[in-house]
N, C-alpha and C. Protein backbone atom coordinates (compact mmCIF):
# COMPACT_ATOMS: atom_id res chain seq x y z
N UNK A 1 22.01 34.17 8.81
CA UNK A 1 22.02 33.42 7.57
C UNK A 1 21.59 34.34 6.44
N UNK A 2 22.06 34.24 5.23
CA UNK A 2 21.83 34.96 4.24
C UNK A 2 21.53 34.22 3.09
N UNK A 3 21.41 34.87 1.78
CA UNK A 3 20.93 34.24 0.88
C UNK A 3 21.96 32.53 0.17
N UNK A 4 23.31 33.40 0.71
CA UNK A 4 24.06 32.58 0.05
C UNK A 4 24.37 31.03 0.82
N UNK A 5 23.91 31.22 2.39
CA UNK A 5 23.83 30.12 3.11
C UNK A 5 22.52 29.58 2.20
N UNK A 6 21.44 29.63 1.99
CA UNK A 6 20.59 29.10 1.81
C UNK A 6 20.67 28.63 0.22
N UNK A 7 21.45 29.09 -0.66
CA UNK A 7 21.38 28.50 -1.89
C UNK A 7 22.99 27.42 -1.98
N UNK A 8 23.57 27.46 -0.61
CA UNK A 8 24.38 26.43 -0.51
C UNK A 8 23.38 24.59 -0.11
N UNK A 9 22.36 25.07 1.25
CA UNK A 9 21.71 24.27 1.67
C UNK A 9 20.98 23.51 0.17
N UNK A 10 20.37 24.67 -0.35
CA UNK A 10 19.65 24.14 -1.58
C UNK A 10 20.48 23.07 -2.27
N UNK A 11 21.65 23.69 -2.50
CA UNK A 11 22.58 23.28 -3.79
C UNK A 11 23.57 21.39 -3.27
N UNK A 12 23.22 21.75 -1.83
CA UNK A 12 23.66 20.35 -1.32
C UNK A 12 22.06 19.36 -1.66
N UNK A 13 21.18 19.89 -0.89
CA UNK A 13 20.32 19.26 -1.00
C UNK A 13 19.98 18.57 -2.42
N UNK A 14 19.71 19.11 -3.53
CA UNK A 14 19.53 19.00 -4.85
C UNK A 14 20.96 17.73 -5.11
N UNK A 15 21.65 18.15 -5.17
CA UNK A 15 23.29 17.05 -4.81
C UNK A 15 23.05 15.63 -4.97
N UNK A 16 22.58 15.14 -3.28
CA UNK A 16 22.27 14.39 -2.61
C UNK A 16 20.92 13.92 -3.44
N UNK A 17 19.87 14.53 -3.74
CA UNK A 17 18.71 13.93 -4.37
C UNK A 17 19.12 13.24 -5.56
N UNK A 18 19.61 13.93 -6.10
CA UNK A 18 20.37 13.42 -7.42
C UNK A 18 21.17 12.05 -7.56
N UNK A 19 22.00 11.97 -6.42
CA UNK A 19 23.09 10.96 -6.13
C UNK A 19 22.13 9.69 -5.73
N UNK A 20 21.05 9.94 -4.73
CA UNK A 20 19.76 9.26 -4.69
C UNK A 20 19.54 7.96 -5.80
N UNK A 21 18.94 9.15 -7.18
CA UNK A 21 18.28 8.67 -8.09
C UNK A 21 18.74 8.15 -8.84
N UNK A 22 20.52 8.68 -8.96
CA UNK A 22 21.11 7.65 -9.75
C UNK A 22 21.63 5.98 -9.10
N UNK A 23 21.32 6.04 -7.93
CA UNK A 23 22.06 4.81 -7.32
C UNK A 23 20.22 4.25 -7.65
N UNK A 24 19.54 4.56 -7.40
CA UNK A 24 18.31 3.34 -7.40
C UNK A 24 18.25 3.44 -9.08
N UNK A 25 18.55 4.30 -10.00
CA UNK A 25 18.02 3.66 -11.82
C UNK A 25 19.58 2.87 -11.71
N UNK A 26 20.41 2.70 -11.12
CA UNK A 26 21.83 1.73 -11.38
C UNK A 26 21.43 0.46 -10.73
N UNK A 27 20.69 0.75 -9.93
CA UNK A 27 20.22 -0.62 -8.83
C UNK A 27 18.94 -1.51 -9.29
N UNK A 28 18.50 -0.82 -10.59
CA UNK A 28 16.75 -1.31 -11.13
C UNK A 28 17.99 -1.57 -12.53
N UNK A 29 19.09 -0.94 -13.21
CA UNK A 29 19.25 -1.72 -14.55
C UNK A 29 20.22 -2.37 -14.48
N UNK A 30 21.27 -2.78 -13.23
CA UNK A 30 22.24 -4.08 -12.96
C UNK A 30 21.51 -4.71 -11.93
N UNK A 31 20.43 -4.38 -11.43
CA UNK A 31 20.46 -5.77 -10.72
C UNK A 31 20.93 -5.72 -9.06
N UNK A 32 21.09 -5.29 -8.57
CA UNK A 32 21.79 -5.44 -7.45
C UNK A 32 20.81 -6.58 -6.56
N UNK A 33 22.02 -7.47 -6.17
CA UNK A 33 20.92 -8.88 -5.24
C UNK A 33 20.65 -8.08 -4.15
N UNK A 34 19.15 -9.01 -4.06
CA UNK A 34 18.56 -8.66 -2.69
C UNK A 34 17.73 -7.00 -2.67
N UNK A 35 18.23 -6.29 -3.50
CA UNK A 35 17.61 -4.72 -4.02
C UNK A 35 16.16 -5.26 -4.94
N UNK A 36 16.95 -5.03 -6.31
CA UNK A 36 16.03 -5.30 -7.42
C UNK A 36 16.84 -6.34 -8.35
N UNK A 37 15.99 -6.82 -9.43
CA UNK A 37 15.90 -7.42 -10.24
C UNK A 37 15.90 -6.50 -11.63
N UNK A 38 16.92 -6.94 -12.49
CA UNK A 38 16.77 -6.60 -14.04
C UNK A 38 15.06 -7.25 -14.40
N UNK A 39 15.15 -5.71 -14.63
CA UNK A 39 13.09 -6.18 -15.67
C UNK A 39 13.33 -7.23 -17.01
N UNK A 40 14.03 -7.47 -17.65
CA UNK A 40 14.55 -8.23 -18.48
C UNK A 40 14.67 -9.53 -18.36
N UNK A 41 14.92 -9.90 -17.22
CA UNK A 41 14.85 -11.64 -16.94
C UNK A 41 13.44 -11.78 -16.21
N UNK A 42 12.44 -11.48 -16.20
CA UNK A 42 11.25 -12.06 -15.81
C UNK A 42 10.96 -13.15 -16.76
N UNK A 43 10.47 -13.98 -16.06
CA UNK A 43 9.79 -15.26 -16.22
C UNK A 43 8.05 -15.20 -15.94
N UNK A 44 7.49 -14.44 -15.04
CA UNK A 44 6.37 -15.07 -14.31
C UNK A 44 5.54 -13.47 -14.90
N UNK A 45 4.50 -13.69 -15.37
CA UNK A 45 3.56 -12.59 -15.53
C UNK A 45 2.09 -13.05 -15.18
N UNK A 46 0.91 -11.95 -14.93
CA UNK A 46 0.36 -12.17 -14.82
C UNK A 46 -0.90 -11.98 -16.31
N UNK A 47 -1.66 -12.54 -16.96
CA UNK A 47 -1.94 -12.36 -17.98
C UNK A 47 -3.52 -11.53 -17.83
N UNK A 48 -4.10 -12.10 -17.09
CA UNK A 48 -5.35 -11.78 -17.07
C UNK A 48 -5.85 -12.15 -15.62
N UNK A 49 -7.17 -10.77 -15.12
CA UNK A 49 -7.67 -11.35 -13.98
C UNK A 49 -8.83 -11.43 -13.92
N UNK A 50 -9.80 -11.70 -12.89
CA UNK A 50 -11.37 -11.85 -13.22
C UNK A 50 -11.26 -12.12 -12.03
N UNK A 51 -12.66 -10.93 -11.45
CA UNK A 51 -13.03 -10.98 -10.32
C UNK A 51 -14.52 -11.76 -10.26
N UNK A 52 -14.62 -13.18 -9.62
CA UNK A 52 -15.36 -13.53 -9.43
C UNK A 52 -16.53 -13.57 -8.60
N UNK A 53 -16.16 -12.66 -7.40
CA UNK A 53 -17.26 -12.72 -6.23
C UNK A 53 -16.46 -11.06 -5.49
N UNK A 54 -16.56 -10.77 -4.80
CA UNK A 54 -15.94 -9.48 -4.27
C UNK A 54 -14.67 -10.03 -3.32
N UNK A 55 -14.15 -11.11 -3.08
CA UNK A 55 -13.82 -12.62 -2.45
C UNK A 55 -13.06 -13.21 -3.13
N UNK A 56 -13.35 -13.44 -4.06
CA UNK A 56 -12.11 -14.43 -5.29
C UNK A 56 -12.28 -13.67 -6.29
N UNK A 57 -10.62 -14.31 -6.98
CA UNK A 57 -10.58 -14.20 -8.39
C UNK A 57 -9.64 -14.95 -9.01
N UNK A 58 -9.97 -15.08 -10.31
CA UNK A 58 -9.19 -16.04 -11.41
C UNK A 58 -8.16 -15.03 -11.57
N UNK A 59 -6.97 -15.87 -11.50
CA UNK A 59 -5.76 -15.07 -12.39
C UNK A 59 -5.35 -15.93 -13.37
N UNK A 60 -4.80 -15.93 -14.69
CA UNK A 60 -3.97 -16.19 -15.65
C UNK A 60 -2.70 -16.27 -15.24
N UNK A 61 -2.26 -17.15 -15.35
CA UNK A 61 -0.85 -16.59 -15.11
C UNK A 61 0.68 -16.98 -15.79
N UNK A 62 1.05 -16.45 -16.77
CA UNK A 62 1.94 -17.52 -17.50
C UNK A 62 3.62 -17.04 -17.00
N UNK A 63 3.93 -18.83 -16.95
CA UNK A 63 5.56 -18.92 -16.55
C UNK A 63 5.63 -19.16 -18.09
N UNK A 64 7.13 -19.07 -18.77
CA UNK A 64 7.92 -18.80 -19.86
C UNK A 64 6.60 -19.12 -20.67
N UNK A 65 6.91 -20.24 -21.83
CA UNK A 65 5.60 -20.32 -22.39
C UNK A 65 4.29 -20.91 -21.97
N UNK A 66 4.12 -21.24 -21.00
CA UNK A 66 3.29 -21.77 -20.05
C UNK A 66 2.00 -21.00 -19.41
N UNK A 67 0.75 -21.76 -19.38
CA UNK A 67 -0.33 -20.74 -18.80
C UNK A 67 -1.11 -21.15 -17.72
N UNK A 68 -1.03 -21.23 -16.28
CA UNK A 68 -2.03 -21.62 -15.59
C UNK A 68 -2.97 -20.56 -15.05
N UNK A 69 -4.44 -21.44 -15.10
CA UNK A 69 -4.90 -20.92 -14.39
C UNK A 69 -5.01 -20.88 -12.51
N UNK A 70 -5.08 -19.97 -11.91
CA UNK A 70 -4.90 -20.15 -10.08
C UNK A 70 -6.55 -19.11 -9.92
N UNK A 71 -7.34 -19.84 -9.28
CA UNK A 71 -8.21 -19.04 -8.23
C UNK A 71 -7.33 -18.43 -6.90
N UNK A 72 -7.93 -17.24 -6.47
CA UNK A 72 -7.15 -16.67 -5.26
C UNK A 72 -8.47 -16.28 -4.63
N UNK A 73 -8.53 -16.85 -3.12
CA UNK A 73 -9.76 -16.20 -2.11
C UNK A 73 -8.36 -15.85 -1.04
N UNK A 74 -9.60 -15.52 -0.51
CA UNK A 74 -8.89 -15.23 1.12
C UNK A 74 -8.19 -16.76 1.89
N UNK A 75 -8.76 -17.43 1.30
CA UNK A 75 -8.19 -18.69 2.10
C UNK A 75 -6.79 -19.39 1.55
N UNK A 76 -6.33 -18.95 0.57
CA UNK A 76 -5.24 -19.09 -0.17
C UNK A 76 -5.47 -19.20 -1.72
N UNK A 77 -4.80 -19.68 -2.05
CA UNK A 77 -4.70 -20.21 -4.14
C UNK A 77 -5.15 -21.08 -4.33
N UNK A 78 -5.71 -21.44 -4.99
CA UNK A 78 -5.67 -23.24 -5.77
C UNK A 78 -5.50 -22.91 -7.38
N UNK A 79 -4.34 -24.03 -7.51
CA UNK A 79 -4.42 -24.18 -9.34
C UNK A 79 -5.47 -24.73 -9.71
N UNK A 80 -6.66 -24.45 -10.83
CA UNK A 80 -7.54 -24.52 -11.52
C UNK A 80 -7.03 -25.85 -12.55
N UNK A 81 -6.71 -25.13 -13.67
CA UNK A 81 -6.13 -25.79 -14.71
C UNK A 81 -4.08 -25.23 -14.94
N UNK A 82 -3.52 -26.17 -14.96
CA UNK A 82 -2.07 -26.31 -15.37
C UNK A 82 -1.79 -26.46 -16.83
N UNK A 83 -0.71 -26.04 -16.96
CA UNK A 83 -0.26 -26.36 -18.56
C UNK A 83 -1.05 -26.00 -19.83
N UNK A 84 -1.54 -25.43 -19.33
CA UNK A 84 -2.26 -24.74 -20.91
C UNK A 84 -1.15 -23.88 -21.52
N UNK A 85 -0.90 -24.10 -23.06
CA UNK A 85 0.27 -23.66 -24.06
C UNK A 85 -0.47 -21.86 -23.69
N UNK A 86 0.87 -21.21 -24.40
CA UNK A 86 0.26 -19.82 -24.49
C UNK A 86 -0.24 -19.61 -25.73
N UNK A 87 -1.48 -18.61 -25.77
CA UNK A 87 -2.10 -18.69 -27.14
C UNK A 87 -0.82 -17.73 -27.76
N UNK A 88 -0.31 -16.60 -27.37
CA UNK A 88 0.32 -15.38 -27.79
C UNK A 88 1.73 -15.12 -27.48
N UNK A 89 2.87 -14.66 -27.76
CA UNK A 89 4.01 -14.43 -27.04
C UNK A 89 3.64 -12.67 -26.67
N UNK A 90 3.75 -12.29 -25.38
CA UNK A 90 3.72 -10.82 -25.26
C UNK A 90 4.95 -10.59 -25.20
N UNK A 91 5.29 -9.28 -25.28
CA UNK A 91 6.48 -8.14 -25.54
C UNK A 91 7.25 -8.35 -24.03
């Protein structure tokens, strides 16, 4: 093997990485089902968290304009408070 085998290996390799990266940024900005999701249609964020014990914590959590609060332990979720308006629209 010589140099020129090895800057073929390279030159495939590099190729293939490439071909890679463009199929997953095509697969993160159409969408492909079952892959990813367009970042653009989210609905569900999380706003704020607070760790209450080393064990639980409060999350915020707003659907479209909507804000609930959910505790999360180890034992599952419970909604706190529902339907609180959002104070803010974020970006």
């Amino acid at each position: 093997m010589d140099v020129l085998d090895f800057a073929r290996y390279f030159g495939a390799l590099v190729l293939v990485l490439g071909l890679i990266g463009v199929a997953a940024l095509a697969a993160r900005r159409f969408g492909v089902p079952g892959l990813a999701k367009p970042t653009a249609q989210r609905r569900l964020r999380i706003v704020e968290t607070l760790m209450i014990s080393p064990r639980q914590r409060l999350a915020l959590v707003r659907r479209d304009d909507v804000e609930h609060l959910v505790m999360i332990c180890p034992d599952g979720a419970s909604v706190i408070e529902a339907g609180i308006p959002a104070s803010e629209k974020l970006p």
